[in-house]
C-alpha atoms as a PDB file:
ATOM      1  CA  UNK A   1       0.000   0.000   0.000  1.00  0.00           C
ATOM      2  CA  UNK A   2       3.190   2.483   0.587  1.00  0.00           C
ATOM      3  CA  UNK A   3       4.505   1.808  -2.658  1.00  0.00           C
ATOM      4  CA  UNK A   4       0.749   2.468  -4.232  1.00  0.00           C
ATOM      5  CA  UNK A   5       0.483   5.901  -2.114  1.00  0.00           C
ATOM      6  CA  UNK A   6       4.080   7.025  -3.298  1.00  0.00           C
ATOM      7  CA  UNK A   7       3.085   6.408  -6.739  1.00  0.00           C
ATOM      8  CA  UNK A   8       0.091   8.298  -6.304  1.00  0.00           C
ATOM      9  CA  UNK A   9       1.603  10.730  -4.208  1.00  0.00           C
ATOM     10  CA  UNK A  10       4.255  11.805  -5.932  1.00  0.00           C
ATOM     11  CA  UNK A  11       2.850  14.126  -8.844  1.00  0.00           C
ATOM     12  CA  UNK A  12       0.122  15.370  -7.476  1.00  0.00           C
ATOM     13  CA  UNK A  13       1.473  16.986  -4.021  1.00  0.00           C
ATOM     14  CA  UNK A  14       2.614  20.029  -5.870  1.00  0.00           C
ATOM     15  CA  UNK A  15      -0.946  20.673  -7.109  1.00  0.00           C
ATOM     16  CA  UNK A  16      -3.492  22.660  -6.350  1.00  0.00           C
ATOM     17  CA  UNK A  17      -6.768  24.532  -7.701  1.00  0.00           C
ATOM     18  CA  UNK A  18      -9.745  26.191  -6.421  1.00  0.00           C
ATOM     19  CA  UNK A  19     -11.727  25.677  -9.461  1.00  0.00           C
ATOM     20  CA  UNK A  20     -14.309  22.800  -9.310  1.00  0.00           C
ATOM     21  CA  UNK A  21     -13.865  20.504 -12.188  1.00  0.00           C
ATOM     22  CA  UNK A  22     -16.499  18.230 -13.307  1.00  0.00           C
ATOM     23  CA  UNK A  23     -15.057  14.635 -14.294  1.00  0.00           C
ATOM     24  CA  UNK A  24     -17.832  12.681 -16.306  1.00  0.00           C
ATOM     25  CA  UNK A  25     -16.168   9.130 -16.278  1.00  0.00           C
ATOM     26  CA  UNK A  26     -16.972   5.340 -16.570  1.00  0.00           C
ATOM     27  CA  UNK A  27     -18.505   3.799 -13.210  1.00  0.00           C
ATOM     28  CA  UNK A  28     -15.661   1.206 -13.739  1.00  0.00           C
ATOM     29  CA  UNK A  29     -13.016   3.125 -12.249  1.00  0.00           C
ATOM     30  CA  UNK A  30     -15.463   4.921  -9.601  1.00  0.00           C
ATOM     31  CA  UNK A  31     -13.692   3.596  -6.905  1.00  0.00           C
ATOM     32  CA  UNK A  32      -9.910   3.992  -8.168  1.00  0.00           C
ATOM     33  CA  UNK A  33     -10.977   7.754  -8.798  1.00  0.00           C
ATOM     34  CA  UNK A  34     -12.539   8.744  -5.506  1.00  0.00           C
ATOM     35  CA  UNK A  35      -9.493   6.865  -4.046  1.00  0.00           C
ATOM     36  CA  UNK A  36      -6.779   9.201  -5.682  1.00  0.00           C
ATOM     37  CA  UNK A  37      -8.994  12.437  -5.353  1.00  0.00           C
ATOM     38  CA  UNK A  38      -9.039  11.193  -1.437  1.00  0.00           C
ATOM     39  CA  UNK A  39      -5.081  10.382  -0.934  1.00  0.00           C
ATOM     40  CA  UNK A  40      -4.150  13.823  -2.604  1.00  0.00           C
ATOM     41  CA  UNK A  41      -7.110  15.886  -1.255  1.00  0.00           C
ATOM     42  CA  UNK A  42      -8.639  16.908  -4.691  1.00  0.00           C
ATOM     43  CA  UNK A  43     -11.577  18.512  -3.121  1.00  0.00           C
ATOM     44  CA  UNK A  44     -12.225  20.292  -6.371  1.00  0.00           C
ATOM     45  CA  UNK A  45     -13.034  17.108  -8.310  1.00  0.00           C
ATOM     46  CA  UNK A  46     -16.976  17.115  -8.893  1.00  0.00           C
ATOM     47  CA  UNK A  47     -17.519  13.199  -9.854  1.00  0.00           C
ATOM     48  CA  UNK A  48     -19.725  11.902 -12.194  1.00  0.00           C
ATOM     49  CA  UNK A  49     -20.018   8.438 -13.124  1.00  0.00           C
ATOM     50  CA  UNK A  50     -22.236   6.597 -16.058  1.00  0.00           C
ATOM     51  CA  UNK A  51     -22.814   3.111 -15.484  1.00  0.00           C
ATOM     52  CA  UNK A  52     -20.295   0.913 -15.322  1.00  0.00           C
ATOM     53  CA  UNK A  53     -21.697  -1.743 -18.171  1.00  0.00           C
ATOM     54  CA  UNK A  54     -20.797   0.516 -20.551  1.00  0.00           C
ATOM     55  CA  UNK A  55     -17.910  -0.997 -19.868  1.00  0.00           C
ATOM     56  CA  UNK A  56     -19.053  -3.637 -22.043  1.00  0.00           C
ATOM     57  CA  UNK A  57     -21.377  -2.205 -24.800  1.00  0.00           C
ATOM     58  CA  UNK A  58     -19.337   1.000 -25.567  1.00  0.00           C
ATOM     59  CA  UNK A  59     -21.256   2.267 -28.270  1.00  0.00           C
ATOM     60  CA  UNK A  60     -23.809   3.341 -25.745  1.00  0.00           C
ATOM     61  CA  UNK A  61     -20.380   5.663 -23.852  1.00  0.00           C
ATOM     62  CA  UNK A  62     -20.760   8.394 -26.667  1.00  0.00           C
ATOM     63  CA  UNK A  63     -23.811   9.015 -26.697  1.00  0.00           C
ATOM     64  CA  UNK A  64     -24.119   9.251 -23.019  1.00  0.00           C
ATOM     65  CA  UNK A  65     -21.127  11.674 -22.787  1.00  0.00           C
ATOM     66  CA  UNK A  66     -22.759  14.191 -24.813  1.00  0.00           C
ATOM     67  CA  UNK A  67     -26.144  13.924 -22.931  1.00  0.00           C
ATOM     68  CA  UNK A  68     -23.617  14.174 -19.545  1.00  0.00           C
ATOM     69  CA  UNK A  69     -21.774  17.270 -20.497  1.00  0.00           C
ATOM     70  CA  UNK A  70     -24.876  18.821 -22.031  1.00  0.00           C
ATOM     71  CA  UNK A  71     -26.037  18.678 -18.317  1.00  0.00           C
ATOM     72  CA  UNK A  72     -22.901  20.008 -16.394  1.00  0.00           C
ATOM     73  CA  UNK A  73     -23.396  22.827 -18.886  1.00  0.00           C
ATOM     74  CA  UNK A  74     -26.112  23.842 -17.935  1.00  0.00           C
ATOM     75  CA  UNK A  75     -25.302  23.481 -14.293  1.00  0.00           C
ATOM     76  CA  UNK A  76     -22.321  26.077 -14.514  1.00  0.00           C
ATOM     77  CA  UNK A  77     -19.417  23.731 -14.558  1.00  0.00           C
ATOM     78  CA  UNK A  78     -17.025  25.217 -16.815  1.00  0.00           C
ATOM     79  CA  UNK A  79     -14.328  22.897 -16.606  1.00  0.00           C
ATOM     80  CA  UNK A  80     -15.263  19.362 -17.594  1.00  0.00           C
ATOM     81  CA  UNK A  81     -12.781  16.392 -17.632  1.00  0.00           C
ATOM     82  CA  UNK A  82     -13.634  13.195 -19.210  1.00  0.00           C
ATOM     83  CA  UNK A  83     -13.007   9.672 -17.136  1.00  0.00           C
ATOM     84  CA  UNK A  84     -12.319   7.559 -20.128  1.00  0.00           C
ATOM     85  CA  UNK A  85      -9.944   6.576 -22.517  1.00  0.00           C
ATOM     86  CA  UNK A  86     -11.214   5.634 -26.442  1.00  0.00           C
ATOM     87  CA  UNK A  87     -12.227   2.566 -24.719  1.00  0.00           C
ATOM     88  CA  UNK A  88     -14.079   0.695 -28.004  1.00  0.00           C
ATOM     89  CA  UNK A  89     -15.667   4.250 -28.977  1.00  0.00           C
ATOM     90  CA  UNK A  90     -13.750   3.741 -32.394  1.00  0.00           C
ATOM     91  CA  UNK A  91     -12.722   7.849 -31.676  1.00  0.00           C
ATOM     92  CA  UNK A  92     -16.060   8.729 -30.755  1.00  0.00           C
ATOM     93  CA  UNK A  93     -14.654  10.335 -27.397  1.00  0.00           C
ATOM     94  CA  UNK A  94     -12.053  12.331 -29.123  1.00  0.00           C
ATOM     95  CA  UNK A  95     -14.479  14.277 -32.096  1.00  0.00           C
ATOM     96  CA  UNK A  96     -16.769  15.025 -28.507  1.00  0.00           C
ATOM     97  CA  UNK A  97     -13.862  16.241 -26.450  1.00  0.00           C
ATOM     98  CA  UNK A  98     -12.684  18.363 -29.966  1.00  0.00           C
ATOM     99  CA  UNK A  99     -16.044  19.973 -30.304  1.00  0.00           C
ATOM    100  CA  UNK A 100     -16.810  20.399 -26.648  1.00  0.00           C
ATOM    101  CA  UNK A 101     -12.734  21.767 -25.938  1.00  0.00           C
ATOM    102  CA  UNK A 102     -12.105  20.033 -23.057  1.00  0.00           C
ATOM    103  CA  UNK A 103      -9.696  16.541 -22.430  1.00  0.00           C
ATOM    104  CA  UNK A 104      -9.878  13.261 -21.659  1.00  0.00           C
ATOM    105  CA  UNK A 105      -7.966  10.414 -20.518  1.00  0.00           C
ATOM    106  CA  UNK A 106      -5.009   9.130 -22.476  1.00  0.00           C
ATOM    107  CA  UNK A 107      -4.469   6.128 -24.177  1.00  0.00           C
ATOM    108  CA  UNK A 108      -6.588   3.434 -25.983  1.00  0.00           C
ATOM    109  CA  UNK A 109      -8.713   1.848 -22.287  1.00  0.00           C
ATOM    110  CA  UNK A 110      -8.309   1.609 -18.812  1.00  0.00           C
ATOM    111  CA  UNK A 111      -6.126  -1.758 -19.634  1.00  0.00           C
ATOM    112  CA  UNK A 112      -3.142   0.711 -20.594  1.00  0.00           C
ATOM    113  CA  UNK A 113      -3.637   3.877 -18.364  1.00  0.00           C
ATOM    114  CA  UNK A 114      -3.369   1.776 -14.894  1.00  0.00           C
ATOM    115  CA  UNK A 115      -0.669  -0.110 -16.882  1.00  0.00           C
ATOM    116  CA  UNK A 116       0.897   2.942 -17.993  1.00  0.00           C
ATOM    117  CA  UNK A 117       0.394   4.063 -21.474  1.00  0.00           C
ATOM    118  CA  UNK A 118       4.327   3.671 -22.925  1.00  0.00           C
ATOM    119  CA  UNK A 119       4.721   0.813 -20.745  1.00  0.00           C
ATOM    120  CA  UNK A 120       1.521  -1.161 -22.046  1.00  0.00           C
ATOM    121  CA  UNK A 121       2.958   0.092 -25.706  1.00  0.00           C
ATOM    122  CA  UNK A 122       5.821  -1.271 -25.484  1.00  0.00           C
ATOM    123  CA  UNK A 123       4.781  -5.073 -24.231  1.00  0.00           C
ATOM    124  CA  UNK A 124       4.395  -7.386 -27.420  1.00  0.00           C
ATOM    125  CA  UNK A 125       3.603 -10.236 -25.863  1.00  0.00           C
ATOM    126  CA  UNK A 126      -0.204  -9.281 -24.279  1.00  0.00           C
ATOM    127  CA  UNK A 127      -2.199 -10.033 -27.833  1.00  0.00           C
ATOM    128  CA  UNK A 128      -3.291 -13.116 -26.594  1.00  0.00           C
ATOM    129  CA  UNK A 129      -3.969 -11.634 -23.227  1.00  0.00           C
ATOM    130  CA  UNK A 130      -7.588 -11.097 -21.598  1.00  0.00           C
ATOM    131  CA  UNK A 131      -7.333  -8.412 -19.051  1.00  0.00           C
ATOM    132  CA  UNK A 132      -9.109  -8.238 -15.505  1.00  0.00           C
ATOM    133  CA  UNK A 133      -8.817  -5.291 -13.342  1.00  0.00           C
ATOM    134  CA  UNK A 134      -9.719  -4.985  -9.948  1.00  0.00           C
ATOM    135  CA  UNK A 135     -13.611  -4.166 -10.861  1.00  0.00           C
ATOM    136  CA  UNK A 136     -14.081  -6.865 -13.204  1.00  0.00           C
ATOM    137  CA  UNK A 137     -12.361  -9.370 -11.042  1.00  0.00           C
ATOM    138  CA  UNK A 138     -15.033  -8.272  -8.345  1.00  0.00           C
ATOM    139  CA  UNK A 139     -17.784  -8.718 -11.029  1.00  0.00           C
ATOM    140  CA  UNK A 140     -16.756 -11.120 -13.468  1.00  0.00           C
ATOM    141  CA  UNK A 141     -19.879 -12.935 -13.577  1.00  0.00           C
ATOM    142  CA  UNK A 142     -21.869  -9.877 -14.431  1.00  0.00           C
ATOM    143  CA  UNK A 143     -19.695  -8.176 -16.521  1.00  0.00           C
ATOM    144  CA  UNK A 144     -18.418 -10.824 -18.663  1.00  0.00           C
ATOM    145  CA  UNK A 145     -19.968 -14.094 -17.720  1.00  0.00           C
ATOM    146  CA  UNK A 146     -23.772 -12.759 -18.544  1.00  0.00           C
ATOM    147  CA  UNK A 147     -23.184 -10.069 -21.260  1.00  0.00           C
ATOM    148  CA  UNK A 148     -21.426 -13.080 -23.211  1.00  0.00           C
ATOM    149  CA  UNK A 149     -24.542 -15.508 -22.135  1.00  0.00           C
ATOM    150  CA  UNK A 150     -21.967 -17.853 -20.937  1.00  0.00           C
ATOM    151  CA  UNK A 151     -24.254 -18.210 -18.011  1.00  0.00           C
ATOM    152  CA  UNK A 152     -26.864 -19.822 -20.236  1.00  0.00           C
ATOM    153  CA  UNK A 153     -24.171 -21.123 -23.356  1.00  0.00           C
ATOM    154  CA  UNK A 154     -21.220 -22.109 -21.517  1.00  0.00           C
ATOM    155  CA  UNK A 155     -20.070 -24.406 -24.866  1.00  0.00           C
ATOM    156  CA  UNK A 156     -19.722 -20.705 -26.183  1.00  0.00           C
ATOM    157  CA  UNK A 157     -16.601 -20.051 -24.237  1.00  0.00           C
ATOM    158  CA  UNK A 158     -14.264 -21.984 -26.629  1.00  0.00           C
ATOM    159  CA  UNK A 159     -15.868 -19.628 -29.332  1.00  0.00           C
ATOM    160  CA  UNK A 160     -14.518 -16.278 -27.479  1.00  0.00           C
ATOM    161  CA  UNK A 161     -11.768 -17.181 -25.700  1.00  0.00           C
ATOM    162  CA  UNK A 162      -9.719 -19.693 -28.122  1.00  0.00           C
ATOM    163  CA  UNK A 163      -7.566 -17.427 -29.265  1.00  0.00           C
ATOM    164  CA  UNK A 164      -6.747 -16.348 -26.082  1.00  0.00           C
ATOM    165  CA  UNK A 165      -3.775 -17.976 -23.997  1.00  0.00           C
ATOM    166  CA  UNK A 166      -4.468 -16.384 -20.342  1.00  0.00           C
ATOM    167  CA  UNK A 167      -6.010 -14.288 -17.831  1.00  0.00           C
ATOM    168  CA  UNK A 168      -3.625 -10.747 -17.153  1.00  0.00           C
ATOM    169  CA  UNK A 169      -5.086  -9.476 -13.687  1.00  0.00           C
ATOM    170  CA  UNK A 170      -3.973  -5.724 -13.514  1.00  0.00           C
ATOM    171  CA  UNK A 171      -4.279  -5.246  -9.620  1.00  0.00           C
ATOM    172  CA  UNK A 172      -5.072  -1.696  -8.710  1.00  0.00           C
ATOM    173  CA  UNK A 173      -5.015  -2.896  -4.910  1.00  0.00           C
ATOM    174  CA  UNK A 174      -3.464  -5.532  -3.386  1.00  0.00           C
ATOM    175  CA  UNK A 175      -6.043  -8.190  -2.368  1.00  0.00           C
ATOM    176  CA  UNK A 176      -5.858 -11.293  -1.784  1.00  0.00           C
ATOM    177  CA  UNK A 177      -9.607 -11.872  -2.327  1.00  0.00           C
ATOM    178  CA  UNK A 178      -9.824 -10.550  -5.383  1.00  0.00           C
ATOM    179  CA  UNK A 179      -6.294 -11.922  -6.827  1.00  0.00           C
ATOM    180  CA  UNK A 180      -8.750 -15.114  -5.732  1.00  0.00           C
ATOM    181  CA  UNK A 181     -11.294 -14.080  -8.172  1.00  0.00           C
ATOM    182  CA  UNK A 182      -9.358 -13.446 -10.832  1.00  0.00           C
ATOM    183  CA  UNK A 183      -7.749 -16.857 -10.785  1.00  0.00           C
ATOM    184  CA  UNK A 184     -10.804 -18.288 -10.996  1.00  0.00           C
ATOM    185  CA  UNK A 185     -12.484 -16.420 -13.686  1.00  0.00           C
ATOM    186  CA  UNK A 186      -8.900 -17.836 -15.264  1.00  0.00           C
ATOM    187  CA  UNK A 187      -9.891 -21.408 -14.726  1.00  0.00           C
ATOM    188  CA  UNK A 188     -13.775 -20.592 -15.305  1.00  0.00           C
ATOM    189  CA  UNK A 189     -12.245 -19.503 -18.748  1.00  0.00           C
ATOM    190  CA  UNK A 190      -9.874 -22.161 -19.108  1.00  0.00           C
ATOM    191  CA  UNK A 191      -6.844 -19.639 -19.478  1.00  0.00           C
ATOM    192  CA  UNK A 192      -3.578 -19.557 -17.925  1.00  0.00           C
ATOM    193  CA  UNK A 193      -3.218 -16.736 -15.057  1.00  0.00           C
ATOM    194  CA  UNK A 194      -0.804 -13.846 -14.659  1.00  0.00           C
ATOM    195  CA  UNK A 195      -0.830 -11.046 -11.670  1.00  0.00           C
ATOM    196  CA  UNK A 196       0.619  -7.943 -12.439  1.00  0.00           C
ATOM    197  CA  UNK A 197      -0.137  -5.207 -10.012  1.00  0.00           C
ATOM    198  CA  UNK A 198      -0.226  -2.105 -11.512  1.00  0.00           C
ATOM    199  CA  UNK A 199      -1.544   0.546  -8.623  1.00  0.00           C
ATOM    200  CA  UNK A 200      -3.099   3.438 -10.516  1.00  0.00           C
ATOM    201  CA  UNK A 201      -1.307   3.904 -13.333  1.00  0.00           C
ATOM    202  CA  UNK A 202      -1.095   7.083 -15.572  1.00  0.00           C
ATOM    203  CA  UNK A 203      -5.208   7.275 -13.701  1.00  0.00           C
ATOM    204  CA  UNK A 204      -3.333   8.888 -10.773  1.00  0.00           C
ATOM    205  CA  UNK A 205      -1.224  11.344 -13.171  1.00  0.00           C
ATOM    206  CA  UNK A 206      -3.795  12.906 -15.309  1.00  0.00           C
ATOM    207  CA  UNK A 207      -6.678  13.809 -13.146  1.00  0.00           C
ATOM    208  CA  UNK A 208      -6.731  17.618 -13.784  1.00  0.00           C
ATOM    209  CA  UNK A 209      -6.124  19.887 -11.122  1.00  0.00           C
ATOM    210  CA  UNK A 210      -7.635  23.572 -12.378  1.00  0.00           C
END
């Protein structure tokens, strides 16, 4: 947990704004975000979340997003900061954050910015990899299990996951339980398992501050 503060820590103690700053972001990394805003005292972060399946049916983010900032608009925020990276959106994200000025997180999904964006770049050998982080180990069932209707199909999971060789759990947290979980949604999937903890990433770096 040290090592996880210290990484958190580190770039945002010399920060600080008055200015409230609306983040619109996915209700997948809820938790890591109120954590960070916590550790550094980002009192100006004004956190919104949209649901969390998105997460799995991201043509339904962009759409959303607009509706979301629409909103903050017309509540006063000025500042607006979006919680996602393209995640699926195909660019979607980006043409919104172009017309609407404002920025959102870098990189391609939340698989490379807790990662690290140049360090998740530069690893060649994750293209047979099915990531897990620390929410969808806690709800694998719901968030991958059901949306795929292995629940009621399982002979479907050969169909998916074949071309996949193992599991890649990117811990934000160090947990036991949920290291747990992850291993076996590995063996629910029939994949090999890898831990990699990963704290919070460029997610820690990028929040805004003003």
């Amino acid at each position: 947990m040290d090592q996880q503060k210290a990484e958190t820590n580190s770039p945002l103690d010399k920060r600080a704004t008055k200015q409230k700053v609306h983040v619109i972001a996915c209700g997948a990394i809820a938790r890591e975000i109120l954590a960070i805003t916590r550790i550094n005292s980002l009192d100006h972060i004004d956190l919104h979340c949209l649901p969390a399946i998105y997460h799995s049916y991201p043509q339904k983010i962009a759409p959303a997003l607009e509706q979301a900032i629409a909103s903050a608009r017309s509540r006063g925020f000025e500042k607006i900061f979006i919680g996602y990276a393209d995640c699926g959106t195909g660019g979607a994200i980006d043409k919104i954050c172009e017309r609407e000025g404002i920025e959102r997180l870098s990189g391609p999904h939340c698989y490379s910015f807790f990662t690290g964006n140049e360090a998740f770049a530069a690893r060649d050998d994750d293209v047979t990899s099915f990531f897990l982080t620390d929410f969808l180990a806690r709800q694998f069932e719901s968030f991958v299990v059901v949306p795929l209707g292995l629940d009621r199909h399982p002979e479907l999971r050969d169909m998916y996951f074949g071309n996949y060789r193992k599991v890649v759990y990117l811990s934000q947290e160090e947990d036991p339980v949920l290291q747990a979980k992850a291993r076996e949604a590995a063996e629910y999937l029939g994949l090999d398992y890898e831990y990699r903890f990963t704290g919070y990433g460029d997610l820690a770096r990028e929040l805004p501050i003003a």
